[in-house]
C-alpha atoms as a PDB file:
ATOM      1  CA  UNK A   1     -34.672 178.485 -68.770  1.00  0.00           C
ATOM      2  CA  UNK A   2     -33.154 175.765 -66.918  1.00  0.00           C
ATOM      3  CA  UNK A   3     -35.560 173.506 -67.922  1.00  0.00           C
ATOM      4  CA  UNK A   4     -35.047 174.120 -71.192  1.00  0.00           C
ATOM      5  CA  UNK A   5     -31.370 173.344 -70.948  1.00  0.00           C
ATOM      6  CA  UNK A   6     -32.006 170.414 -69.830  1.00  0.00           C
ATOM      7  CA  UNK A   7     -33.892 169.309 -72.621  1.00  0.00           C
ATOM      8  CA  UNK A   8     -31.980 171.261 -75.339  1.00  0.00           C
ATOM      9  CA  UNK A   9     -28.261 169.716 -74.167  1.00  0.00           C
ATOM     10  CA  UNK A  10     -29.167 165.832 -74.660  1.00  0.00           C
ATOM     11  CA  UNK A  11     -30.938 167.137 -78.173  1.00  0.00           C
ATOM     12  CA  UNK A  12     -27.501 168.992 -79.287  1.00  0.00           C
ATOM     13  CA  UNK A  13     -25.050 166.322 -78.130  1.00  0.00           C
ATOM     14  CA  UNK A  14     -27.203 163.408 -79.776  1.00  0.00           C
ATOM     15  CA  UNK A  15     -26.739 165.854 -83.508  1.00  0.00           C
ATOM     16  CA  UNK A  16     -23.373 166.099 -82.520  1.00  0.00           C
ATOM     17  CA  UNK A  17     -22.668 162.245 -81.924  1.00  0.00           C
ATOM     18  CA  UNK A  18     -24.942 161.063 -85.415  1.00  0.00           C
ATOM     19  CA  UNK A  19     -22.518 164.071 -87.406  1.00  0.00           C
ATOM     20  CA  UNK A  20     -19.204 162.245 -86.192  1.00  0.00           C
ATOM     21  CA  UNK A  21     -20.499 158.731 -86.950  1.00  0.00           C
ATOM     22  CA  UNK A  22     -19.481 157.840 -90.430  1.00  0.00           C
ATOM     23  CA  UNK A  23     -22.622 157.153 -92.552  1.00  0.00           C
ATOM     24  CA  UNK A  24     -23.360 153.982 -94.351  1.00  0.00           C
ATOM     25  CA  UNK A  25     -24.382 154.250 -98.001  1.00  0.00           C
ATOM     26  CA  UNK A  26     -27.844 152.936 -98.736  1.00  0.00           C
ATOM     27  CA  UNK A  27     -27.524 149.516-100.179  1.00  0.00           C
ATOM     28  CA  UNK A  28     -28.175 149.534-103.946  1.00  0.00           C
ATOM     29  CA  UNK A  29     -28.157 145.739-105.031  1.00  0.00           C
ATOM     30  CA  UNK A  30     -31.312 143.804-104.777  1.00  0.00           C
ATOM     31  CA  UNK A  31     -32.111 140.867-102.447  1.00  0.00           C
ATOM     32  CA  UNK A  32     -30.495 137.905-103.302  1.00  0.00           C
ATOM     33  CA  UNK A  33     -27.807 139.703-105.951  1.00  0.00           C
ATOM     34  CA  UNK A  34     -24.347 138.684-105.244  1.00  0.00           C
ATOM     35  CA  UNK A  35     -21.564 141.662-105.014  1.00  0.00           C
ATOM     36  CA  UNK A  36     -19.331 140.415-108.029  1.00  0.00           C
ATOM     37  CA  UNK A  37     -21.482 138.659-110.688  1.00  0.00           C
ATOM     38  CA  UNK A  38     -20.167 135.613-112.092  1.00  0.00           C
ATOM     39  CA  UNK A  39     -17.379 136.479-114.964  1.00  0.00           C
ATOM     40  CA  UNK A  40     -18.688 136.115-118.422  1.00  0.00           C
ATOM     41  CA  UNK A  41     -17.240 134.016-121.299  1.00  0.00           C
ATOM     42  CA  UNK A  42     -14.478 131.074-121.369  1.00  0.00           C
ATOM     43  CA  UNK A  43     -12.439 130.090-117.910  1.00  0.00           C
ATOM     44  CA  UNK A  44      -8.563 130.935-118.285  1.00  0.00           C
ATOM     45  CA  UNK A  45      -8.890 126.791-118.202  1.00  0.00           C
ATOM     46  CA  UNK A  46     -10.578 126.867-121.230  1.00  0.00           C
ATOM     47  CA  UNK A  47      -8.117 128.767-122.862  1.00  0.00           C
ATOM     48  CA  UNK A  48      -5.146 127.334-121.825  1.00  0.00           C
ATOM     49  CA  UNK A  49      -6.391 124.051-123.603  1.00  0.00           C
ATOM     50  CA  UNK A  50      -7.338 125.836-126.628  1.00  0.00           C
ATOM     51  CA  UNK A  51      -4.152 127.397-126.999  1.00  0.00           C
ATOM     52  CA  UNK A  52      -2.160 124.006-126.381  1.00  0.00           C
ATOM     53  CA  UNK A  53      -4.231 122.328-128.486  1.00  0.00           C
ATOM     54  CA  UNK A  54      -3.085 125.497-130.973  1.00  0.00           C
ATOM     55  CA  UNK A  55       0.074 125.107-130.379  1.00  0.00           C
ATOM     56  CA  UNK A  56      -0.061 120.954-130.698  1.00  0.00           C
ATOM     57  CA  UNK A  57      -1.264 121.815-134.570  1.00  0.00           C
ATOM     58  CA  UNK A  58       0.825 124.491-135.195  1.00  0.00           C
ATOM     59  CA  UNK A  59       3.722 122.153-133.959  1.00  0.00           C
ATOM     60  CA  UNK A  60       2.819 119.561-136.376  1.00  0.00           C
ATOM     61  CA  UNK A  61       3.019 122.126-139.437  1.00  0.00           C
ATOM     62  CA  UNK A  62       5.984 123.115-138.243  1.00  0.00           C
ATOM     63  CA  UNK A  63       7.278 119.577-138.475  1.00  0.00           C
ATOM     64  CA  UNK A  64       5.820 118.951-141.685  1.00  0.00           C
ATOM     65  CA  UNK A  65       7.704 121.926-142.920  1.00  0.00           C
ATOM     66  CA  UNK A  66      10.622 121.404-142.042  1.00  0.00           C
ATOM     67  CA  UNK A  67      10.487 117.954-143.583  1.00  0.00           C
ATOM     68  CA  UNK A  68       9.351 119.061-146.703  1.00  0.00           C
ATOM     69  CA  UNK A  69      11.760 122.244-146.518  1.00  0.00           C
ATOM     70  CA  UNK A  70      14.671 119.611-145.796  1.00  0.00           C
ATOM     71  CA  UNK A  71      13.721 117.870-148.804  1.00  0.00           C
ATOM     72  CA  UNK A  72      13.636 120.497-151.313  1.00  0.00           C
ATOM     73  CA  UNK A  73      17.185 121.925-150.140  1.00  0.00           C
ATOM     74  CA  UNK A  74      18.654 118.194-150.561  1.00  0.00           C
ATOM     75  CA  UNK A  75      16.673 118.135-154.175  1.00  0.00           C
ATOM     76  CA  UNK A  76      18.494 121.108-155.357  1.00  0.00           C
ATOM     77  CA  UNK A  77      22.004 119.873-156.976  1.00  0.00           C
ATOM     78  CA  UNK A  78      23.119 123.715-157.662  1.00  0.00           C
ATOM     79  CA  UNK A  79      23.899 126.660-154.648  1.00  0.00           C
ATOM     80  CA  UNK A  80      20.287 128.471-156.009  1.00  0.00           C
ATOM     81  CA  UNK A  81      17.034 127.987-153.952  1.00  0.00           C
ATOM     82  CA  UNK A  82      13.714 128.063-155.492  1.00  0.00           C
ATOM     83  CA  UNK A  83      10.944 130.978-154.422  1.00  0.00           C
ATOM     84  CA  UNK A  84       8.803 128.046-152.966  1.00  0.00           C
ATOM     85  CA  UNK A  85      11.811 127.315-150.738  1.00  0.00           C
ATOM     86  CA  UNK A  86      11.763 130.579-149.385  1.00  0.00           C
ATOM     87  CA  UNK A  87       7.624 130.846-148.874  1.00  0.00           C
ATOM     88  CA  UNK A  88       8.588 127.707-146.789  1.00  0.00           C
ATOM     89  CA  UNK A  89      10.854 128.872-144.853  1.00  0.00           C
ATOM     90  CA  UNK A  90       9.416 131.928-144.113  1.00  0.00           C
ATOM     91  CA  UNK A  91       6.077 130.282-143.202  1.00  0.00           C
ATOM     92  CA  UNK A  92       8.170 128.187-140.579  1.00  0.00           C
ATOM     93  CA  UNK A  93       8.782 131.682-138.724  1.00  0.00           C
ATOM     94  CA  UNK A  94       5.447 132.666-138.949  1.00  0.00           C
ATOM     95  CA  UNK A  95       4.044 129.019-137.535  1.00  0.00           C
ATOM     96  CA  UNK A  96       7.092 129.450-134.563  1.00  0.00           C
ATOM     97  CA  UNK A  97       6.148 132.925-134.155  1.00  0.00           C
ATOM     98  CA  UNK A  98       2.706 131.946-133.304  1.00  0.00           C
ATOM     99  CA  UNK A  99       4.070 129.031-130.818  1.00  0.00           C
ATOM    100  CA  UNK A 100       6.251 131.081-128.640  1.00  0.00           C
ATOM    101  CA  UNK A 101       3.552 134.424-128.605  1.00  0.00           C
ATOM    102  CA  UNK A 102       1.029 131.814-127.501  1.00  0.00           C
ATOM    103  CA  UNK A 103       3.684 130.328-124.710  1.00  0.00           C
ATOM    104  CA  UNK A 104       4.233 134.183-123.325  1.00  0.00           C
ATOM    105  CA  UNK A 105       0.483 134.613-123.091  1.00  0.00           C
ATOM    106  CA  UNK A 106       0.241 131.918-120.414  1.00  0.00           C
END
């Protein structure tokens, strides 16, 4: 009975040791597979020069709107504005719409 003791005790306090130990998960990615693949699609880089280069155009229709809105107010001898006028003008806030949305994203 002893003897068995003896033998039993190690047995039990080796189960009891291994059930405390926190267990490792088996590994699930393959040999030579990085944790966090690569991202997909355009850099941020990328698309911070695509949207100044955006913005660059968008700024240059602004300016030729203006211009040409500038011109047609100056044209008009009486207090009335012309629909066109308008279209202009409300193409301008679109175009500086677009600008300063694009300038928040970054």
């Amino acid at each position: 009975m002893l003897r068995t003791r003896v033998v039993l005790l190690p047995i039990v306090l080796l189960g009891l040791l291994a059930a405390q130990s926190p267990r490792k998960p088996f590994p699930t990615q393959q040999i030579g597979q990085t944790e966090n693949p690569p991202p997909e699609g355009p850099s941020k880089e990328t698309l911070a020069k695509a949207a100044y280069r955006d913005s660059l155009d968008d700024a240059r229709k602004l300016l030729a709107l203006a211009e040409e809105l500038r011109t047609d107010i100056e044209k008009n001898d009486r207090y009335v504005v012309s629909m066109d006028t308008i279209h202009k003008t409300e193409e301008i806030e679109k175009i500086a719409k677009r600008i300063r949305g694009r300038m928040k994203q970054q």
